[in-house]
PDB file of N, CA and C in Angstrom:
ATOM      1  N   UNK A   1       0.841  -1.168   0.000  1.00  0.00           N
ATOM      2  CA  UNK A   1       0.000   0.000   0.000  1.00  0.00           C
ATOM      3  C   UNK A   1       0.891   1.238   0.000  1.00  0.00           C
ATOM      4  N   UNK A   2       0.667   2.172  -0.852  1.00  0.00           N
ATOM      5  CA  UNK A   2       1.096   3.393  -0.483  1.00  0.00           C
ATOM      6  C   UNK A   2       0.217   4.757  -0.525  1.00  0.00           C
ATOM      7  N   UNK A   3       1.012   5.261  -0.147  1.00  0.00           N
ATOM      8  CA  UNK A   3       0.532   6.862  -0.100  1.00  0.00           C
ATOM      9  C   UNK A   3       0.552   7.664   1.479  1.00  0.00           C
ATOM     10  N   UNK A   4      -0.425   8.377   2.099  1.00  0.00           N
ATOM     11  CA  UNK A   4       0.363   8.931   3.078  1.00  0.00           C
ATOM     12  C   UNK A   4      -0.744   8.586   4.344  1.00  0.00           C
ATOM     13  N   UNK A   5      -1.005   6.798   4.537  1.00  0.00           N
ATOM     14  CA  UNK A   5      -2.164   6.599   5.332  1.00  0.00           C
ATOM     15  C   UNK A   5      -0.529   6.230   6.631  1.00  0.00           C
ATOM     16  N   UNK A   6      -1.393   6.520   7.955  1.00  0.00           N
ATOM     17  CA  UNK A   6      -0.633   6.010   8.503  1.00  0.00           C
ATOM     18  C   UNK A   6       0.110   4.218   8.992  1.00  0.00           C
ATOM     19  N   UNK A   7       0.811   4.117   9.567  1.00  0.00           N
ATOM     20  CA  UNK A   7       1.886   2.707   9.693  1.00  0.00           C
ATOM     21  C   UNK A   7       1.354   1.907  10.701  1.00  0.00           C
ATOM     22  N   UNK A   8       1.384   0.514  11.223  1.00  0.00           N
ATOM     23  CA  UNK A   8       1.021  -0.063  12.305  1.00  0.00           C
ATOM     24  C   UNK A   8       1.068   0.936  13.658  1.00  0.00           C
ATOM     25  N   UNK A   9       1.616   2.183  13.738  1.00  0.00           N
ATOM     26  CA  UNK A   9       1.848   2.764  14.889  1.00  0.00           C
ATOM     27  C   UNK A   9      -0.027   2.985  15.456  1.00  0.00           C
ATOM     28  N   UNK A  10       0.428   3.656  16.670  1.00  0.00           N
ATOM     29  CA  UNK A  10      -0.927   3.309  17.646  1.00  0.00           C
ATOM     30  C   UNK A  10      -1.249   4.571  17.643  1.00  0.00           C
ATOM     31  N   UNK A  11      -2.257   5.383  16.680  1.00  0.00           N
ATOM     32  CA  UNK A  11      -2.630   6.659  16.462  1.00  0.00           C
ATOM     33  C   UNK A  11      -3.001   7.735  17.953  1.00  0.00           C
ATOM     34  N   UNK A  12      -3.415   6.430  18.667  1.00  0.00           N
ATOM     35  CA  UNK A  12      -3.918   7.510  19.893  1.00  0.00           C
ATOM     36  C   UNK A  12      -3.323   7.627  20.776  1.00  0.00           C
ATOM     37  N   UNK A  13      -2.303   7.143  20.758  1.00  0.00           N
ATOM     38  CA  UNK A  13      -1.053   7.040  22.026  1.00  0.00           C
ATOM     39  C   UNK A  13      -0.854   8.341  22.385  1.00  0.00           C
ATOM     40  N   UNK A  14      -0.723   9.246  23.063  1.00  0.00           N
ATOM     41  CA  UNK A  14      -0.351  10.581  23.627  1.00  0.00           C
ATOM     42  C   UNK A  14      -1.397  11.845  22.899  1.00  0.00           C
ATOM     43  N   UNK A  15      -2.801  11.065  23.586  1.00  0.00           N
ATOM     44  CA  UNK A  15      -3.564  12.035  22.455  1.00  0.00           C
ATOM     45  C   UNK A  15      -3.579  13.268  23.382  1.00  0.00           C
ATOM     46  N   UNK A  16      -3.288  14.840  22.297  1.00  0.00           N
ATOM     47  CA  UNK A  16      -3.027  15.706  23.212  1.00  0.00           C
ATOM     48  C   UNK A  16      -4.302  16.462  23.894  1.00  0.00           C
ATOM     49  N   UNK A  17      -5.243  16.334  23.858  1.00  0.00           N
ATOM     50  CA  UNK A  17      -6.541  16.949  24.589  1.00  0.00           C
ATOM     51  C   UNK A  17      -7.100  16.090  25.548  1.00  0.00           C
ATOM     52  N   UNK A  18      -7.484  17.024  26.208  1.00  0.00           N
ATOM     53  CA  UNK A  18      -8.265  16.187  27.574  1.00  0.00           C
ATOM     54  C   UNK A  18      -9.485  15.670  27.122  1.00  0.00           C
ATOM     55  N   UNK A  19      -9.703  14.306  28.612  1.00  0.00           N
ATOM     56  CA  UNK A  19     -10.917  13.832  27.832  1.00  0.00           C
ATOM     57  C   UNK A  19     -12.346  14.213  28.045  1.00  0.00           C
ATOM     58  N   UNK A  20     -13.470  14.564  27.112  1.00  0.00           N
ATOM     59  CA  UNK A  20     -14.388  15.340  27.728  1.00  0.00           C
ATOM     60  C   UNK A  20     -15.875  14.566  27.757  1.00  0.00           C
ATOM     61  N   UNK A  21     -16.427  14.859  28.519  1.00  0.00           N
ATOM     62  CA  UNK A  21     -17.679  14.287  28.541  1.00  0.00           C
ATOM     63  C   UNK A  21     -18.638  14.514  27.236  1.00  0.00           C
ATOM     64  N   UNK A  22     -19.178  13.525  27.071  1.00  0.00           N
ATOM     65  CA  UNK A  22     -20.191  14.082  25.550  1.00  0.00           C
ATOM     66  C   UNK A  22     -21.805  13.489  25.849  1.00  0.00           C
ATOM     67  N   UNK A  23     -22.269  14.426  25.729  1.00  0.00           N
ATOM     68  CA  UNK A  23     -23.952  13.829  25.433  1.00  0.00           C
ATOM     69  C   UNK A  23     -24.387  13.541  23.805  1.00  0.00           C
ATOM     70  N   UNK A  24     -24.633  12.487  23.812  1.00  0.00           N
ATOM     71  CA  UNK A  24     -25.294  12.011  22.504  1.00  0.00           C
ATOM     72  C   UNK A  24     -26.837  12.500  22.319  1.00  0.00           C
ATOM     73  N   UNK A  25     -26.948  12.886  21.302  1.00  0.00           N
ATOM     74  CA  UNK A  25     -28.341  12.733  20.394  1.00  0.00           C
ATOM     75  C   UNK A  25     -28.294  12.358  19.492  1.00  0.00           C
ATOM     76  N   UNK A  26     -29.897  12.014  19.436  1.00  0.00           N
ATOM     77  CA  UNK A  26     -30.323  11.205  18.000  1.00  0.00           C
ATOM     78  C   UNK A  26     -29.928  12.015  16.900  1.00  0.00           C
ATOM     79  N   UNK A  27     -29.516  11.956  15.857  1.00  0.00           N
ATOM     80  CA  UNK A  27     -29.354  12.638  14.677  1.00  0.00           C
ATOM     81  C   UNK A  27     -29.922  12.547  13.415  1.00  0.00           C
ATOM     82  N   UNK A  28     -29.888  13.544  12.888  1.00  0.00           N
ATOM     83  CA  UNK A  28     -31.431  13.869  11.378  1.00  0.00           C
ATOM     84  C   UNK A  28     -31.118  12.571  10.732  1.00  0.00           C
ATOM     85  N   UNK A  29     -30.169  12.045  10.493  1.00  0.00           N
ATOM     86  CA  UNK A  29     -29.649  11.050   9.691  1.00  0.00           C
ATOM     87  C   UNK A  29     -29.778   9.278  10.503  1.00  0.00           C
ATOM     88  N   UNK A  30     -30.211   8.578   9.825  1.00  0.00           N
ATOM     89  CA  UNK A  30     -30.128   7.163  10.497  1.00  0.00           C
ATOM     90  C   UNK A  30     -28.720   6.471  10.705  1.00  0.00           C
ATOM     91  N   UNK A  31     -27.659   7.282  10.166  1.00  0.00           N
ATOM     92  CA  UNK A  31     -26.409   6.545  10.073  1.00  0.00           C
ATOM     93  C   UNK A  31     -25.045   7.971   9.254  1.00  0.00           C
ATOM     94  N   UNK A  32     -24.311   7.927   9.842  1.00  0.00           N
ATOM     95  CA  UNK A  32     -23.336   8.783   9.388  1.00  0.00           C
ATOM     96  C   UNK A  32     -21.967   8.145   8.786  1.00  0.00           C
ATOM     97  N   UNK A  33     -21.884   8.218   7.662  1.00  0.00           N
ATOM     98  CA  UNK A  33     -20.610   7.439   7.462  1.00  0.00           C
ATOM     99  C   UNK A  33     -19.477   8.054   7.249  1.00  0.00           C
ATOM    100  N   UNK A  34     -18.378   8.090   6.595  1.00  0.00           N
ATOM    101  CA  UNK A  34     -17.008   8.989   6.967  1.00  0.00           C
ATOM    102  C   UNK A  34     -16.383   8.185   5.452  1.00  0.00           C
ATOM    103  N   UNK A  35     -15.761   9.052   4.653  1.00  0.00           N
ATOM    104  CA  UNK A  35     -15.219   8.586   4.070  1.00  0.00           C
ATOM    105  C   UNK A  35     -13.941   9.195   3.160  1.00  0.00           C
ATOM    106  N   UNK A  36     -13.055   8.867   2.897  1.00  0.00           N
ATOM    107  CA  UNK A  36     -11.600   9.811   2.986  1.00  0.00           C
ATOM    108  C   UNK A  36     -11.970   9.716   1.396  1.00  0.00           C
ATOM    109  N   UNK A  37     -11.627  10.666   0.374  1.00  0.00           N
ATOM    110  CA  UNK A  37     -11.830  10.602  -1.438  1.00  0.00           C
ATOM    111  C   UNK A  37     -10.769   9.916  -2.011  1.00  0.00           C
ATOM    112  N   UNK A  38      -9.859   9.995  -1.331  1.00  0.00           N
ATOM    113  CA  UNK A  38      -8.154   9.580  -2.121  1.00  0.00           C
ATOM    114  C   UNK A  38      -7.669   8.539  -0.955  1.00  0.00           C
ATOM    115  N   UNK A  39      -7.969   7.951  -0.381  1.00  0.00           N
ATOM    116  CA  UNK A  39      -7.193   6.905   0.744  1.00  0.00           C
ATOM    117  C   UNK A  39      -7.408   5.484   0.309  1.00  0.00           C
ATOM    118  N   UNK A  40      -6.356   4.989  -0.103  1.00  0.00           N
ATOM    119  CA  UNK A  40      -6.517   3.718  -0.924  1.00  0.00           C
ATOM    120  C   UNK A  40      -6.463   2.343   0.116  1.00  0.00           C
ATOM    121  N   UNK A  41      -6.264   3.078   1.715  1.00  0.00           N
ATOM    122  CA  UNK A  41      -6.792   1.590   2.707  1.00  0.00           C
ATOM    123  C   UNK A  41      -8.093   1.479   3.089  1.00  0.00           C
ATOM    124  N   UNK A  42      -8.709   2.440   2.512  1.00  0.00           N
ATOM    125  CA  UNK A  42     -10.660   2.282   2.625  1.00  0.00           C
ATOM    126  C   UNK A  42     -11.019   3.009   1.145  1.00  0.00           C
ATOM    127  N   UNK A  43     -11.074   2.407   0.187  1.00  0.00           N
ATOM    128  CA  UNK A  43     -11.412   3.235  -0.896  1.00  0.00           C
ATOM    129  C   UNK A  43     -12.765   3.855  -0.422  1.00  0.00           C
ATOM    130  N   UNK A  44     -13.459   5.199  -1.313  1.00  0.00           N
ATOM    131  CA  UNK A  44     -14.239   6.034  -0.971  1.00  0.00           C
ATOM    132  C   UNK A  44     -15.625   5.156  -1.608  1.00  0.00           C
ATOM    133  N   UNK A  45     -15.016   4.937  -2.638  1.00  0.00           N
ATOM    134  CA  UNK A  45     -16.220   4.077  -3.567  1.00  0.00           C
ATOM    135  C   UNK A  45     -17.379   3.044  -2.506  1.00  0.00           C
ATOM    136  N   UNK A  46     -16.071   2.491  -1.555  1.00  0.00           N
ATOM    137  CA  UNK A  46     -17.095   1.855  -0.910  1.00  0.00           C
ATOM    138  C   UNK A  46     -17.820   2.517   0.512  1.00  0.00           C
ATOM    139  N   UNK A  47     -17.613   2.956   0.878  1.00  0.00           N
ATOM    140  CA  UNK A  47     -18.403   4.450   1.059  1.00  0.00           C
ATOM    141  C   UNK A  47     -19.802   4.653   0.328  1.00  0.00           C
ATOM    142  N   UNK A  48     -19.575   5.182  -0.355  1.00  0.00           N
ATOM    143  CA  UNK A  48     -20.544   5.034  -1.339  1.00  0.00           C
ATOM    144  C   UNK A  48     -21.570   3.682  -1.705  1.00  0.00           C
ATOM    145  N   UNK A  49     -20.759   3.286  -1.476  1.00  0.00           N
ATOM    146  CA  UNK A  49     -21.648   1.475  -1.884  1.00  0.00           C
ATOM    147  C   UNK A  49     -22.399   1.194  -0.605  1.00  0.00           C
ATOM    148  N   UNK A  50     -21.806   1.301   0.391  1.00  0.00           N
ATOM    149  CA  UNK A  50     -22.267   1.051   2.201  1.00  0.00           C
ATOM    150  C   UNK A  50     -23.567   2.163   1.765  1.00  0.00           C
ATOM    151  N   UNK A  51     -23.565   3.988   1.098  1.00  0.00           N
ATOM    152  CA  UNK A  51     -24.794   4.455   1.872  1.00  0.00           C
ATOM    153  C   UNK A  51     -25.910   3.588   0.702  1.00  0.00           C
ATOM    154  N   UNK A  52     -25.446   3.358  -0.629  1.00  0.00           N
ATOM    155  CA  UNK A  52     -26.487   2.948  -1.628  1.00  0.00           C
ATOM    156  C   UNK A  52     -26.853   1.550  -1.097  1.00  0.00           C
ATOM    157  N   UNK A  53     -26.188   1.234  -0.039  1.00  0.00           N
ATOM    158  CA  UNK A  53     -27.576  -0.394   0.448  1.00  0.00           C
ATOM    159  C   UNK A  53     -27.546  -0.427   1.575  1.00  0.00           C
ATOM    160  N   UNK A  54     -27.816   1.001   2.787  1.00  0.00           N
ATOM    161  CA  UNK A  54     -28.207   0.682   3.834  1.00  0.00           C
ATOM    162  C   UNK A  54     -28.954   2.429   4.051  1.00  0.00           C
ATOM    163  N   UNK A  55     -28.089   3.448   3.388  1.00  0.00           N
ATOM    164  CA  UNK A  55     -29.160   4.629   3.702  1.00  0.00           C
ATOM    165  C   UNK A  55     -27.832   5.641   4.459  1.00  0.00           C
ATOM    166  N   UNK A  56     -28.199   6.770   4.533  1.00  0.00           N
ATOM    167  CA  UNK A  56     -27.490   7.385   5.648  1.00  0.00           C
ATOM    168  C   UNK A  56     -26.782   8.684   5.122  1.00  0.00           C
ATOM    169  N   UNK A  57     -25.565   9.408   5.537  1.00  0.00           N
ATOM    170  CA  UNK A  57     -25.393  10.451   4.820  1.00  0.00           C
ATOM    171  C   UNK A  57     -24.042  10.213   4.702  1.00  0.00           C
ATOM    172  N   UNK A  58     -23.040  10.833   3.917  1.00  0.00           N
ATOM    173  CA  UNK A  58     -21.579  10.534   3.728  1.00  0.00           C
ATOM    174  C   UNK A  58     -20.814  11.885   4.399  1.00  0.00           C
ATOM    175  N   UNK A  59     -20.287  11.935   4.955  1.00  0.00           N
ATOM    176  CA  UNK A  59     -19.199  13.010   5.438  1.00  0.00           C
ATOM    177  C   UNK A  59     -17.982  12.719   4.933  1.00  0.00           C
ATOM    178  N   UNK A  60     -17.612  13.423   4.120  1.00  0.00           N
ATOM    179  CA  UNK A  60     -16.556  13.085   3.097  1.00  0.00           C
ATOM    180  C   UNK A  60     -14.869  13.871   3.435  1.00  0.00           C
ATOM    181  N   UNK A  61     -14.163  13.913   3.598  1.00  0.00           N
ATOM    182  CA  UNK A  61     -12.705  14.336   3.643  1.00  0.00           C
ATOM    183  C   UNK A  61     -11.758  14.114   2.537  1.00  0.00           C
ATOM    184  N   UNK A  62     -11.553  15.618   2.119  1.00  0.00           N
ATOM    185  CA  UNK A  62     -11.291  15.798   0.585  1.00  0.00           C
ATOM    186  C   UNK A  62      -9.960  15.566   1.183  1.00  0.00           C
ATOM    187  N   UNK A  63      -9.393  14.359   1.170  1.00  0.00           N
ATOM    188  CA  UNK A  63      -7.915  14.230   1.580  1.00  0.00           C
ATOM    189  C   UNK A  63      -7.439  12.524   1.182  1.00  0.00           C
ATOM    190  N   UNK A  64      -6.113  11.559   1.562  1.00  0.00           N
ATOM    191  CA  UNK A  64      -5.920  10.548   1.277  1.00  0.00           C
ATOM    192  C   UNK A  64      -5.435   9.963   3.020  1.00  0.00           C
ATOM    193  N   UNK A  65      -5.756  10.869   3.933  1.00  0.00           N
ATOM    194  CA  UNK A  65      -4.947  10.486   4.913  1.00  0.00           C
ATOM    195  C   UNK A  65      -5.552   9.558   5.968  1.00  0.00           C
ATOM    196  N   UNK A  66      -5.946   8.416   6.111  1.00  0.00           N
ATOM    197  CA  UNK A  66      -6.520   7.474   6.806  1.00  0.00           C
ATOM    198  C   UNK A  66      -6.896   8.859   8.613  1.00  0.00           C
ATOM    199  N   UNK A  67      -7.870   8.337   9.156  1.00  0.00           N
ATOM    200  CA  UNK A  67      -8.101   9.003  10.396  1.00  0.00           C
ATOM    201  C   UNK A  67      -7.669  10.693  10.773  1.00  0.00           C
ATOM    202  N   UNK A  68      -7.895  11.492   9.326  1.00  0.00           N
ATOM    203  CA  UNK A  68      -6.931  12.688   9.958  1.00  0.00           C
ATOM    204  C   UNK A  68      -8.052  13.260  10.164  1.00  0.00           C
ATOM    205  N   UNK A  69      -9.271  13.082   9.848  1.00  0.00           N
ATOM    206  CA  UNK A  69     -10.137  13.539  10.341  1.00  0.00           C
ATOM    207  C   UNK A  69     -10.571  14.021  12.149  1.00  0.00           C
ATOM    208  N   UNK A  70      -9.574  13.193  12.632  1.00  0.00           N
ATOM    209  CA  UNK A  70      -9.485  13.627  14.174  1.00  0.00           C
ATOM    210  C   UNK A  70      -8.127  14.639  14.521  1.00  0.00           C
ATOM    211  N   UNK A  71      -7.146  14.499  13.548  1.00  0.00           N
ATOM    212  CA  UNK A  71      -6.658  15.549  13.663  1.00  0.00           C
ATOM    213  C   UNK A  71      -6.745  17.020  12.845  1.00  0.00           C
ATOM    214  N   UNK A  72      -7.100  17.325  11.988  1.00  0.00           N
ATOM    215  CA  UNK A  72      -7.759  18.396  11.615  1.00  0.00           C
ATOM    216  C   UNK A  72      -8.501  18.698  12.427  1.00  0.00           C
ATOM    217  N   UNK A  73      -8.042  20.411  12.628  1.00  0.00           N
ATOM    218  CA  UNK A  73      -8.810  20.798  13.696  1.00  0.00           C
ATOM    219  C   UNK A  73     -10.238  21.212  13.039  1.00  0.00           C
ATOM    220  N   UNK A  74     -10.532  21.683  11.878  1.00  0.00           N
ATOM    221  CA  UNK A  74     -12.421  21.953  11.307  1.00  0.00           C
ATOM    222  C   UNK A  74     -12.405  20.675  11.115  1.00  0.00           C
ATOM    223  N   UNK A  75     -11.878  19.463  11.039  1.00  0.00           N
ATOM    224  CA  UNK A  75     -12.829  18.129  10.236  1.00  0.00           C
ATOM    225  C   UNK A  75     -12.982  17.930  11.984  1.00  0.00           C
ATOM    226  N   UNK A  76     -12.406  17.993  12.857  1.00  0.00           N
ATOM    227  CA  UNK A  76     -12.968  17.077  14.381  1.00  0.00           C
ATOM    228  C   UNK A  76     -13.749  18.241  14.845  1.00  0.00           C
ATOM    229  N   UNK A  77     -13.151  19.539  14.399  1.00  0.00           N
ATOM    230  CA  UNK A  77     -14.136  20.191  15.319  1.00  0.00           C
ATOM    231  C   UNK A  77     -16.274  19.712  14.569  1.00  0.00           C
ATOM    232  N   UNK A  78     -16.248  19.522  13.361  1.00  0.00           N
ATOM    233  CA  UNK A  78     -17.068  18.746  12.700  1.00  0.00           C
ATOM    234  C   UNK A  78     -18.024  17.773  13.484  1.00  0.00           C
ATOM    235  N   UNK A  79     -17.217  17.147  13.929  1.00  0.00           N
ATOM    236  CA  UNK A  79     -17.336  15.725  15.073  1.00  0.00           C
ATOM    237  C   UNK A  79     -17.935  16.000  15.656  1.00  0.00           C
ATOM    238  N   UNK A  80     -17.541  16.960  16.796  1.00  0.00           N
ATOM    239  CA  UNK A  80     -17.449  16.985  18.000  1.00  0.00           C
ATOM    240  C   UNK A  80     -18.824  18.054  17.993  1.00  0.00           C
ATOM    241  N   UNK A  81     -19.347  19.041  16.769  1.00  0.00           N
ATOM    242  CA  UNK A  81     -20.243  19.562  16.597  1.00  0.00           C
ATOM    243  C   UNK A  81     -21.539  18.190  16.289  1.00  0.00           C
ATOM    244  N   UNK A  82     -21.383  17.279  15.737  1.00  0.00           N
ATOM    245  CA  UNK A  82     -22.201  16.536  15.251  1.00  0.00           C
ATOM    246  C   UNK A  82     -22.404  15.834  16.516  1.00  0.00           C
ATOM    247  N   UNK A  83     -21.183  15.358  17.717  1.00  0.00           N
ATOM    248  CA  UNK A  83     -22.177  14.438  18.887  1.00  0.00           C
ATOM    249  C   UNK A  83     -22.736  15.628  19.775  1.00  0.00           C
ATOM    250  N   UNK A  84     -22.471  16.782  19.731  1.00  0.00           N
ATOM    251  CA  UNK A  84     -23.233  17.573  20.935  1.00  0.00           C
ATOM    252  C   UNK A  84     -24.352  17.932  20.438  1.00  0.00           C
ATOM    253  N   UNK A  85     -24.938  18.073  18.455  1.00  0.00           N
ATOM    254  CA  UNK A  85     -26.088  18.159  18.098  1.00  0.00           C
ATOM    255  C   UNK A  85     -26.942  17.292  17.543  1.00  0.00           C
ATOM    256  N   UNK A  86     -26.076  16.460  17.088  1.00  0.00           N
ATOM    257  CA  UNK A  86     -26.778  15.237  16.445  1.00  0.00           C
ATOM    258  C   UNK A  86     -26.996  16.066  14.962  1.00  0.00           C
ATOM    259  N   UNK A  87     -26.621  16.652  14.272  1.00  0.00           N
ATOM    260  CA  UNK A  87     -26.240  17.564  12.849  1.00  0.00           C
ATOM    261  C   UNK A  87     -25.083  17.349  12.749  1.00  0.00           C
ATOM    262  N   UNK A  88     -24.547  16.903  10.885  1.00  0.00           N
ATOM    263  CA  UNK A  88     -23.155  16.530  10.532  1.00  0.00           C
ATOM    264  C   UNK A  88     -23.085  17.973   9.161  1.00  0.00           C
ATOM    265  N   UNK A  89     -22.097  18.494   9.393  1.00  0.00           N
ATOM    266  CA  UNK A  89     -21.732  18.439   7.881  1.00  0.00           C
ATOM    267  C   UNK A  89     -21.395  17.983   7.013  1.00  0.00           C
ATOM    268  N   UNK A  90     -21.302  18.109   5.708  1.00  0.00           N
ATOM    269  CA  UNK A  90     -20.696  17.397   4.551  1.00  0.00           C
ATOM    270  C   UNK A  90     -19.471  17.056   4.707  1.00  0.00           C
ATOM    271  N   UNK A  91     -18.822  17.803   4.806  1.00  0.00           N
ATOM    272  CA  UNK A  91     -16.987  17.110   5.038  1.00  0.00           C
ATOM    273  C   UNK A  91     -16.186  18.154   5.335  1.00  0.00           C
ATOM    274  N   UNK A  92     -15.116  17.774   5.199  1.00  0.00           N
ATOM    275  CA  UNK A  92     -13.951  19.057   5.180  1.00  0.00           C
ATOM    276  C   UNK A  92     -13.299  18.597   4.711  1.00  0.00           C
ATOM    277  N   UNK A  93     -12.321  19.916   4.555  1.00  0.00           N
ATOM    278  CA  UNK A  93     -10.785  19.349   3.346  1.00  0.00           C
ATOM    279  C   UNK A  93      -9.730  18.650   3.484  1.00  0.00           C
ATOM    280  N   UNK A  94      -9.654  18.192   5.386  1.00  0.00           N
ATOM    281  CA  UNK A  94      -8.203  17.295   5.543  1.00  0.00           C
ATOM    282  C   UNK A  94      -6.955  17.949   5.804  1.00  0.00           C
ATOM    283  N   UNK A  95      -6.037  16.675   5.203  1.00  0.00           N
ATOM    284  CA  UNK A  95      -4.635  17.165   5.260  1.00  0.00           C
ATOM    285  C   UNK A  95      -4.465  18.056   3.810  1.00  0.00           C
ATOM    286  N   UNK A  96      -3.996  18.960   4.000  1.00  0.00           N
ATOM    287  CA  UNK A  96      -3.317  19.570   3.121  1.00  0.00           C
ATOM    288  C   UNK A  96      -2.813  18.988   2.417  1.00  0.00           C
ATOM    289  N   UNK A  97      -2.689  18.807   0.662  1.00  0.00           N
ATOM    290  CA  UNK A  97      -1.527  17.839  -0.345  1.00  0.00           C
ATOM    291  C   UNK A  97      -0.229  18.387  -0.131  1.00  0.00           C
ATOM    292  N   UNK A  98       0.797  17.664  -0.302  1.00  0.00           N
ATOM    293  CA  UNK A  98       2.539  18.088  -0.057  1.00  0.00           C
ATOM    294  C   UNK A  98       2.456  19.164  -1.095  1.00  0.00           C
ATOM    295  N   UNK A  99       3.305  20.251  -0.769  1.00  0.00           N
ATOM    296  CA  UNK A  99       3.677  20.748  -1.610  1.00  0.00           C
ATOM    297  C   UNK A  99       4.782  19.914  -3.024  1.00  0.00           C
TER     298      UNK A  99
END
């Protein structure tokens, strides 16, 4: 595999924010799915295939970077807007491409 997903390393090891309490709500959507456009260890396509035979909405990350969605600070702040309202947006843009 290549490209710029991360390595067997343990992503959450020294995660730097404290941990916070969250209240869940139900949300407009029956199912939220996540899906990176360019990340070739979850292609997006299937993404796509998961909402066309079960329903739900896609939150998309215009990026290739497996999980950066928690580090981007607008794609988590995203998140973290969607469990305190139960409302997702469409996506955000990710990691930045290399120069």
């Amino acid at each position: 595999m290549t490209g710029r997903a991360f390595g067997p390393a343990v992503p959450c090891a020294g995660w730097p924010l404290p941990a916070q309490e969250l209240r869940f709500q139900r949300g407009e959507a029956p199912l939220v799915l996540s899906g990176h456009r360019y990340e070739q260890a979850t292609a997006y396509e299937w993404t796509r295939q998961t909402q066309r035979a079960v329903g739900g909405e896609i939150y998309t990350v215009d990026d290739d970077v497996h999980t950066s969605a928690l580090s981007v600070p607008e794609c988590a702040a995203d998140i973290v807007t969607y469990f305190n309202t139960g409302r997702i947006d469409r996506g955000c843009k990710g990691v930045r491409p290399p120069a």
